[in-house]
PDB file of N, CA and C in Angstrom:
ATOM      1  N   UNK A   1      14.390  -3.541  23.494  1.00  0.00           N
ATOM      2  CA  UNK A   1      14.063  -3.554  22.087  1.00  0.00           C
ATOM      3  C   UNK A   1      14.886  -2.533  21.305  1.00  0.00           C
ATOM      4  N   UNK A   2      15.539  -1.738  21.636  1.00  0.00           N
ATOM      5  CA  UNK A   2      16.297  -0.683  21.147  1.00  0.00           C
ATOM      6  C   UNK A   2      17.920  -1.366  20.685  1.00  0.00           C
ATOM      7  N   UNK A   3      18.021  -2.633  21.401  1.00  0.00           N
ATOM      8  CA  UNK A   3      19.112  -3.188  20.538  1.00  0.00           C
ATOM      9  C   UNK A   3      18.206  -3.600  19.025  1.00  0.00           C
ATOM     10  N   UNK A   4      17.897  -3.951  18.485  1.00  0.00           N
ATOM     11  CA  UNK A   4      16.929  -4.744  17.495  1.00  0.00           C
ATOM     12  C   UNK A   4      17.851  -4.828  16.389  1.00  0.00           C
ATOM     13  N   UNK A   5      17.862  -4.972  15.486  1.00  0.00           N
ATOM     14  CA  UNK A   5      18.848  -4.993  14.100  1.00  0.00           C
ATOM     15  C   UNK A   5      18.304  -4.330  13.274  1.00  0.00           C
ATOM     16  N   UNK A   6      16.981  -3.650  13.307  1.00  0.00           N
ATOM     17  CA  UNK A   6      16.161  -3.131  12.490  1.00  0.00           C
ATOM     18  C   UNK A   6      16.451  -1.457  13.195  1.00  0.00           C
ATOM     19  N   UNK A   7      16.579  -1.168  14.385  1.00  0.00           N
ATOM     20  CA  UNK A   7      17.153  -0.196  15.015  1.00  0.00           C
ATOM     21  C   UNK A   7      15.868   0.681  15.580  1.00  0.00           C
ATOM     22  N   UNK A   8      14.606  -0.168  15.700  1.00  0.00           N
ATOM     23  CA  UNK A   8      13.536   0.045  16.474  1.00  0.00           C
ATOM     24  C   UNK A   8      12.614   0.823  15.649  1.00  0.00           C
ATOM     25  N   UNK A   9      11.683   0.721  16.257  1.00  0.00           N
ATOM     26  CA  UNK A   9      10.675   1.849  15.583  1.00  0.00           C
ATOM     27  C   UNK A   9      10.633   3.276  15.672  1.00  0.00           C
ATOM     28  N   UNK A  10      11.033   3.676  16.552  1.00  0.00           N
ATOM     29  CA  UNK A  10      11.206   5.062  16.676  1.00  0.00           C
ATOM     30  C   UNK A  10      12.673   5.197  15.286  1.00  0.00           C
ATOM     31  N   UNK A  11      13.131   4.771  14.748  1.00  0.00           N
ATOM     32  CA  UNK A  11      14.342   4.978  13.909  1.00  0.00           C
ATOM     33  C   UNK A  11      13.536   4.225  12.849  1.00  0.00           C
ATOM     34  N   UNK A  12      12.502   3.663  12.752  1.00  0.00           N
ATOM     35  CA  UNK A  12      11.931   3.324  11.026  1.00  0.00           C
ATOM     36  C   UNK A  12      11.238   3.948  10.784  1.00  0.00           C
ATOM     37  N   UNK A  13      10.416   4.835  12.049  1.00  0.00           N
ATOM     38  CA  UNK A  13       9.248   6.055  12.085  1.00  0.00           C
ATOM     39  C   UNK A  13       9.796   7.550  11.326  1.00  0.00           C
ATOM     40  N   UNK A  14      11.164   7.548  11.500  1.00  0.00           N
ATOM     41  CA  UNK A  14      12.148   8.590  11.145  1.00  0.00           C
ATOM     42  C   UNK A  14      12.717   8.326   9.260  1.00  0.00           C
ATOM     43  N   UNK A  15      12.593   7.535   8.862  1.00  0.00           N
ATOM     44  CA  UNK A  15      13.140   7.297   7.514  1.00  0.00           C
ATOM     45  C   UNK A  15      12.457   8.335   6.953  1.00  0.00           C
ATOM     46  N   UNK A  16      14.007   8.855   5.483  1.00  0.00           N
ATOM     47  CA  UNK A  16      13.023   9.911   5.104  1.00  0.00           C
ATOM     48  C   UNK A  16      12.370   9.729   3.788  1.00  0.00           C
ATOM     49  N   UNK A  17      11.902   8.561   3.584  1.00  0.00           N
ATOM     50  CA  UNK A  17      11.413   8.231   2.191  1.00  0.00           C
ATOM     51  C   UNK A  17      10.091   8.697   2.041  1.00  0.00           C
ATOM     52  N   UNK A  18       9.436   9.591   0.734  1.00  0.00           N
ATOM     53  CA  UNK A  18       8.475  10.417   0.435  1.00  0.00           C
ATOM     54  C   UNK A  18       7.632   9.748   0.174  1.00  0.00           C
ATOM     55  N   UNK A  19       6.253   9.892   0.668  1.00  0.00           N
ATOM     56  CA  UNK A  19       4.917   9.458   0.528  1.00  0.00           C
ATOM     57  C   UNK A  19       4.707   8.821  -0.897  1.00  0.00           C
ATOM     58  N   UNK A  20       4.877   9.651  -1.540  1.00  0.00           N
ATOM     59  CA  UNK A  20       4.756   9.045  -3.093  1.00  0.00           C
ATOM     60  C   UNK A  20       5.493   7.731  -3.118  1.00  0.00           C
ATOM     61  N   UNK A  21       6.540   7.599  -2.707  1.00  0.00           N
ATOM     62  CA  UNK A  21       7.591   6.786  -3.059  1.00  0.00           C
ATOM     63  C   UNK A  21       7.003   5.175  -2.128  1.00  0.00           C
ATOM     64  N   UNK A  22       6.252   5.720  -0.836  1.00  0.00           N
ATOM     65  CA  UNK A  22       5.790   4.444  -0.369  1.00  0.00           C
ATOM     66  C   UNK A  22       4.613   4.807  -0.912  1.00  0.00           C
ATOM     67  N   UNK A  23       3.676   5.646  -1.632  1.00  0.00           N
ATOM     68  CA  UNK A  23       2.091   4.656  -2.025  1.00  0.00           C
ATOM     69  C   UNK A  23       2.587   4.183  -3.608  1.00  0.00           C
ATOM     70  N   UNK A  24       3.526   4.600  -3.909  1.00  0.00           N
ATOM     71  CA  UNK A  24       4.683   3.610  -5.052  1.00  0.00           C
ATOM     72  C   UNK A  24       4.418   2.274  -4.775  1.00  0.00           C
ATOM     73  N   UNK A  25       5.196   2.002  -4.027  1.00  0.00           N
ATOM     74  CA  UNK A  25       5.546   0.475  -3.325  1.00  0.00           C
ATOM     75  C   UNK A  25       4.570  -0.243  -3.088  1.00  0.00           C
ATOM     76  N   UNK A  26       3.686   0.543  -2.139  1.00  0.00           N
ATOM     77  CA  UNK A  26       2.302   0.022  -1.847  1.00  0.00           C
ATOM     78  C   UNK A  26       1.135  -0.375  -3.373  1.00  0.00           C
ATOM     79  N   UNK A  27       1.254   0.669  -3.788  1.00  0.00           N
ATOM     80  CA  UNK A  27       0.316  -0.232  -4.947  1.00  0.00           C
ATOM     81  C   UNK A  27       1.028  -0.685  -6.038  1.00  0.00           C
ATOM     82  N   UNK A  28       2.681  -1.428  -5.893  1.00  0.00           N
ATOM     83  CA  UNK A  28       3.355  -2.514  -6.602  1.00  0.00           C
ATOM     84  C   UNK A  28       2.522  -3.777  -5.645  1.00  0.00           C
ATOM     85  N   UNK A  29       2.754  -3.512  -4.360  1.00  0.00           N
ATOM     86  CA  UNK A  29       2.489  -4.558  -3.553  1.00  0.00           C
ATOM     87  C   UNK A  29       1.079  -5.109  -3.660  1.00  0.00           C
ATOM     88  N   UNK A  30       0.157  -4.252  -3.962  1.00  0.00           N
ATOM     89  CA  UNK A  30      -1.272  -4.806  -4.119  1.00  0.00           C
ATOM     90  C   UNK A  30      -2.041  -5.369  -5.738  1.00  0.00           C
ATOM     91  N   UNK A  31      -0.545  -5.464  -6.485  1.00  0.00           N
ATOM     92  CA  UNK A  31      -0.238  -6.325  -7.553  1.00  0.00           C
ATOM     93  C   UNK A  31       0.373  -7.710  -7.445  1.00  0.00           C
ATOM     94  N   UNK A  32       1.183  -7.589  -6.357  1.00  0.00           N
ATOM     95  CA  UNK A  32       1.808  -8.746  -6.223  1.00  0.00           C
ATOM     96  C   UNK A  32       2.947  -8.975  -7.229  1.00  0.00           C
ATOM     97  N   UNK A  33       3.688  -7.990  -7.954  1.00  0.00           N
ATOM     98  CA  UNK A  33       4.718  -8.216  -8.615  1.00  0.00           C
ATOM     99  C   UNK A  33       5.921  -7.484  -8.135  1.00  0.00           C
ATOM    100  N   UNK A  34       6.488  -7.968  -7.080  1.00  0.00           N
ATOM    101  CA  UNK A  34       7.404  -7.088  -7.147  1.00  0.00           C
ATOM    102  C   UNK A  34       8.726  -8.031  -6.821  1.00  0.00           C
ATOM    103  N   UNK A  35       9.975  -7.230  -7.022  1.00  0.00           N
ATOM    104  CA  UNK A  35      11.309  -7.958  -7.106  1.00  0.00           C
ATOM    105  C   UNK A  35      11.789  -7.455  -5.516  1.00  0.00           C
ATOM    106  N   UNK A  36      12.530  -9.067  -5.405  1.00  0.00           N
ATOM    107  CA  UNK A  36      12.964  -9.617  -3.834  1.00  0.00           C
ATOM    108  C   UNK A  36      13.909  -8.062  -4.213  1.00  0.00           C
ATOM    109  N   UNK A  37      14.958  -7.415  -4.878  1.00  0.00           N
ATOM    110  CA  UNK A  37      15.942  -6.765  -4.184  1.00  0.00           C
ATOM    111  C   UNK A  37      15.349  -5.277  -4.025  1.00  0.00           C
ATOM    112  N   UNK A  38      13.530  -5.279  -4.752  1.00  0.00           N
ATOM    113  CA  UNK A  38      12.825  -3.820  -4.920  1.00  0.00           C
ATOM    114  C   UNK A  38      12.456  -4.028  -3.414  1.00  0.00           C
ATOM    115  N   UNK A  39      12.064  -4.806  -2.866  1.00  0.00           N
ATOM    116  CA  UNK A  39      11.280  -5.456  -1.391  1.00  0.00           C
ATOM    117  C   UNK A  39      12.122  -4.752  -0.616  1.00  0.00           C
ATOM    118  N   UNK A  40      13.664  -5.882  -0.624  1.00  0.00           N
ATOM    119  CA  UNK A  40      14.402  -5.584   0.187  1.00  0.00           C
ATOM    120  C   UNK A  40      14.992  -4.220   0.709  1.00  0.00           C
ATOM    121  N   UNK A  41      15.099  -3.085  -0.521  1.00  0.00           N
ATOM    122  CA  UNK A  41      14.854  -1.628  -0.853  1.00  0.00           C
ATOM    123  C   UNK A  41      14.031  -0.979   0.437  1.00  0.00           C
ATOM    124  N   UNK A  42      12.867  -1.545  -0.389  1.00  0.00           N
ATOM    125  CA  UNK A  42      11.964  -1.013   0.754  1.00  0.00           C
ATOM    126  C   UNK A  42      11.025  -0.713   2.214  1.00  0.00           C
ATOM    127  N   UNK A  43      12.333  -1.883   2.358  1.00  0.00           N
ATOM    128  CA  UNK A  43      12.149  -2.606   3.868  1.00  0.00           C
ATOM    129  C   UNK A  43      12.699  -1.445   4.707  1.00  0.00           C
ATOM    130  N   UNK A  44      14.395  -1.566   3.616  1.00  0.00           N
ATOM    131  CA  UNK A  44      15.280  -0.446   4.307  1.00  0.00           C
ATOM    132  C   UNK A  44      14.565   1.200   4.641  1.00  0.00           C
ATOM    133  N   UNK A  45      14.160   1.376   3.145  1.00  0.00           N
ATOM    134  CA  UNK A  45      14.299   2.828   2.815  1.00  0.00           C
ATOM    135  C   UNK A  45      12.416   3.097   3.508  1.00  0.00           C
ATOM    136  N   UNK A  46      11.239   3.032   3.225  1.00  0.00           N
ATOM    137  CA  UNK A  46      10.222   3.399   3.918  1.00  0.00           C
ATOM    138  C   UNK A  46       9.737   3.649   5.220  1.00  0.00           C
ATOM    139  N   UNK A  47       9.305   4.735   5.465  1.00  0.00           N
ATOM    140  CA  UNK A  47       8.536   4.518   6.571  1.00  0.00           C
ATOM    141  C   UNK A  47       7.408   3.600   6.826  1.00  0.00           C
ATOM    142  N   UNK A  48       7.295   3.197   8.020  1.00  0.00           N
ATOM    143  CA  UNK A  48       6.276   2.180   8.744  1.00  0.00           C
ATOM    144  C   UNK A  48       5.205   2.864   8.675  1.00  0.00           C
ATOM    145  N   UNK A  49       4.998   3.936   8.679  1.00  0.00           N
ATOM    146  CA  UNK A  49       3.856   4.954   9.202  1.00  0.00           C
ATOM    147  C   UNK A  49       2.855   5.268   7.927  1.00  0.00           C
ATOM    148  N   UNK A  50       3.941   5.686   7.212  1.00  0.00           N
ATOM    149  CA  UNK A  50       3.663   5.753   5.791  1.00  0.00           C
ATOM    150  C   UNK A  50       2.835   4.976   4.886  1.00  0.00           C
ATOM    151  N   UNK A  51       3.592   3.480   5.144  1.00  0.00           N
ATOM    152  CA  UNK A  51       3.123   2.346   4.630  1.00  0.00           C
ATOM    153  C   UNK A  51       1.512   1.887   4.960  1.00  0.00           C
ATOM    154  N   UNK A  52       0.984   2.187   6.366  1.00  0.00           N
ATOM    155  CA  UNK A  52       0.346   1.581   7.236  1.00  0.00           C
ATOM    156  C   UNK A  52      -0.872   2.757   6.243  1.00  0.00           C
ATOM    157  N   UNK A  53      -0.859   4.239   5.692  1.00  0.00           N
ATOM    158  CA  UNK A  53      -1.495   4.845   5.539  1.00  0.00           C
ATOM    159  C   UNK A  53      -1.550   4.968   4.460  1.00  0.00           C
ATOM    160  N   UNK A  54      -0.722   4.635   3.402  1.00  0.00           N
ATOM    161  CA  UNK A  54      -0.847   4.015   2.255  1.00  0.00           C
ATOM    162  C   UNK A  54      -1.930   2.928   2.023  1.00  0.00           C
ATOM    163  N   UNK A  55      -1.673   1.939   2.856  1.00  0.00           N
ATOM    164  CA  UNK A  55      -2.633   0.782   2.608  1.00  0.00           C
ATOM    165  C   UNK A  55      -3.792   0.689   2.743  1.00  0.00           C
ATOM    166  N   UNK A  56      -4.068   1.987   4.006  1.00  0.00           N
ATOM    167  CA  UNK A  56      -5.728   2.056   4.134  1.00  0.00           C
ATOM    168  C   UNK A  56      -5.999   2.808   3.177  1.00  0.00           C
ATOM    169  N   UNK A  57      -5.168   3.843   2.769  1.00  0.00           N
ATOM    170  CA  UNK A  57      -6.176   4.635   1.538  1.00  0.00           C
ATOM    171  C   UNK A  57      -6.089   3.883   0.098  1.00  0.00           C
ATOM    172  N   UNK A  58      -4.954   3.058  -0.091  1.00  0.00           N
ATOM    173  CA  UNK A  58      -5.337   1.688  -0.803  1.00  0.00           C
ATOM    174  C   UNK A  58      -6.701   1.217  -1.364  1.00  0.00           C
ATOM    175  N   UNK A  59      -6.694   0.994  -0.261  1.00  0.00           N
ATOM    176  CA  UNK A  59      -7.355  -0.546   0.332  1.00  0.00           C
ATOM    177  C   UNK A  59      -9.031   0.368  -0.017  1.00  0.00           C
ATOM    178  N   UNK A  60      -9.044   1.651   0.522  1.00  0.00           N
ATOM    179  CA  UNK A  60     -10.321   2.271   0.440  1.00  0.00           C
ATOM    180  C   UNK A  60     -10.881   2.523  -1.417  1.00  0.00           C
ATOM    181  N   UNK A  61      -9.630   2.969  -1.563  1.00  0.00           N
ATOM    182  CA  UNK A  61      -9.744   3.143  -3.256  1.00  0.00           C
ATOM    183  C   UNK A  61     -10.310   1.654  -3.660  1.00  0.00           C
ATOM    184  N   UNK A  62      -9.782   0.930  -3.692  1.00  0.00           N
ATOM    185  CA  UNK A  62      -9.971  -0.212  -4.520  1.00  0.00           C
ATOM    186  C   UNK A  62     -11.573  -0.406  -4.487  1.00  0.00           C
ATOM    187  N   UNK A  63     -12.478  -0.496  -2.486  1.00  0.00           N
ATOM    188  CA  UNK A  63     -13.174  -0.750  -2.294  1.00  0.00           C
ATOM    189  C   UNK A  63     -13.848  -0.314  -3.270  1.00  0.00           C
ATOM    190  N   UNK A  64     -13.693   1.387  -3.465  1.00  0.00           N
ATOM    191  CA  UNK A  64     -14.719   2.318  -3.700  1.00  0.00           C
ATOM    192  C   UNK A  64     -15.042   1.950  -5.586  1.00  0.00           C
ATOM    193  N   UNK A  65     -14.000   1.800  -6.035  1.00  0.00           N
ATOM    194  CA  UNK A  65     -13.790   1.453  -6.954  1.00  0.00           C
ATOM    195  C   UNK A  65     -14.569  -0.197  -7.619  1.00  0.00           C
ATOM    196  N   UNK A  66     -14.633  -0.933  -6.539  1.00  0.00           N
ATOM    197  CA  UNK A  66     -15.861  -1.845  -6.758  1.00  0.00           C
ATOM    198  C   UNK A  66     -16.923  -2.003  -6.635  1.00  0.00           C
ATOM    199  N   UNK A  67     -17.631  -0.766  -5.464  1.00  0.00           N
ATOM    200  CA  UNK A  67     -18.508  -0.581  -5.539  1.00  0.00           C
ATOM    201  C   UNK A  67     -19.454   0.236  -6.543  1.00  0.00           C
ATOM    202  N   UNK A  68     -18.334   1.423  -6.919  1.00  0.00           N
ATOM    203  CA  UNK A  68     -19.053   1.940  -8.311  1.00  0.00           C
ATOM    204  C   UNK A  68     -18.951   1.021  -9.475  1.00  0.00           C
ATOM    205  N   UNK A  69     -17.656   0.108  -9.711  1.00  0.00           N
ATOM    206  CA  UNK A  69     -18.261  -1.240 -10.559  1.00  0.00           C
ATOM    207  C   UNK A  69     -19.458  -1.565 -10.757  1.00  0.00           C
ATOM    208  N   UNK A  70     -19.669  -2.439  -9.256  1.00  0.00           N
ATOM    209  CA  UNK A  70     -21.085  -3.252  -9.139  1.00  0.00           C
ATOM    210  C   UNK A  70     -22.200  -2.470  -9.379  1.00  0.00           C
ATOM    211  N   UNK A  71     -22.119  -1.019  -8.859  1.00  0.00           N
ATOM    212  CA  UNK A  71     -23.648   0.028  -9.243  1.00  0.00           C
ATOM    213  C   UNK A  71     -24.002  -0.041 -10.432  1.00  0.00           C
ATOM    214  N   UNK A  72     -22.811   0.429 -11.310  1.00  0.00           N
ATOM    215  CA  UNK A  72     -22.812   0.489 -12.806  1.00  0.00           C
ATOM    216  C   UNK A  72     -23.446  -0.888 -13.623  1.00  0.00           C
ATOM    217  N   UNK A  73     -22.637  -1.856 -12.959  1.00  0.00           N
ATOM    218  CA  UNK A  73     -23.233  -3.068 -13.738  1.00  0.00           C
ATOM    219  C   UNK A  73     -24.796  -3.648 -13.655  1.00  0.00           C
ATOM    220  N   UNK A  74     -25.399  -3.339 -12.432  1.00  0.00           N
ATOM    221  CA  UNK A  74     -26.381  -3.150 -11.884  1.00  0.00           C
ATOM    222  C   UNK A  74     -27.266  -2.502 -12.539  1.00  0.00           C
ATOM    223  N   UNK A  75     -27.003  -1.110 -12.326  1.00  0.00           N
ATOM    224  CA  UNK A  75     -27.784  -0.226 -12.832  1.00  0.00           C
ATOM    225  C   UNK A  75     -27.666  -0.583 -14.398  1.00  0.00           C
ATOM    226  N   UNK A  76     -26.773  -0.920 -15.436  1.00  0.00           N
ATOM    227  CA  UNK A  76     -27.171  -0.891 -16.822  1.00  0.00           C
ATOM    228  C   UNK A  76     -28.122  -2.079 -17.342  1.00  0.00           C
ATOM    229  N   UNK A  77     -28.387  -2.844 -16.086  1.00  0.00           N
ATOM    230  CA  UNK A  77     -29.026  -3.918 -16.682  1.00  0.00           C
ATOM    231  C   UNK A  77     -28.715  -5.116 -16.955  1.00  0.00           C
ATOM    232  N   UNK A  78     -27.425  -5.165 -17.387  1.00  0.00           N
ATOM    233  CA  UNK A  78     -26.439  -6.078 -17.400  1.00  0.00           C
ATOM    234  C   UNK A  78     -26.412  -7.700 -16.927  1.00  0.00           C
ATOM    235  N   UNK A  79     -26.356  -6.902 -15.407  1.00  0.00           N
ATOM    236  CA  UNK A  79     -26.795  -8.005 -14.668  1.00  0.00           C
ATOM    237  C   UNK A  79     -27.819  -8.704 -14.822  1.00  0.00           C
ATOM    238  N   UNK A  80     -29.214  -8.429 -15.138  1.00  0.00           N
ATOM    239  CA  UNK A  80     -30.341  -8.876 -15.069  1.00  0.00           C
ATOM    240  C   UNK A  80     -30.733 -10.277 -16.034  1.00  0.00           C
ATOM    241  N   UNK A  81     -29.577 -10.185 -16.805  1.00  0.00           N
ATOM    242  CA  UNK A  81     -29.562 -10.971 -17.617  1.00  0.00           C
ATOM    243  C   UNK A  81     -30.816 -11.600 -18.298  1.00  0.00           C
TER     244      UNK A  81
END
């Protein structure tokens, strides 16, 4: 696997692109707007590692973020219609 064209994981684990720069990417990506040559960018330039920890703390935000939604809407009554 160390032939690969991608030049393995231990060499995408090593990229030195800054956290910011992949939870950048990452929450373009959890928009769904992003441009094939911004992608292709960041195929090159990110870490794997990065990305992977980006997405869970993502992914956690968003949750958390709907759940205080739903409390709120809940709790004002709203709902009860």
């Amino acid at each position: 696997m160390s032939n690969a064209p991608g030049g393995g994981l231990r060499d995408a684990a090593s990229r030195s692109s800054s956290f910011l720069q992949t939870a950048k990417a990452v929450a373009w990506s959890f928009f769904g707007i992003r441009k094939r040559a911004g992608y292709e960018s960041d195929v090159q330039k990110l870490n794997p590692v990065h990305v992977i920890v980006a997405g869970v703390i993502g992914a956690a935000l968003f949750i958390g973020v709907l759940v205080m939604l739903v409390r709120w809407v809940v709790g004002s009554g709203v709902a009860a219609g």
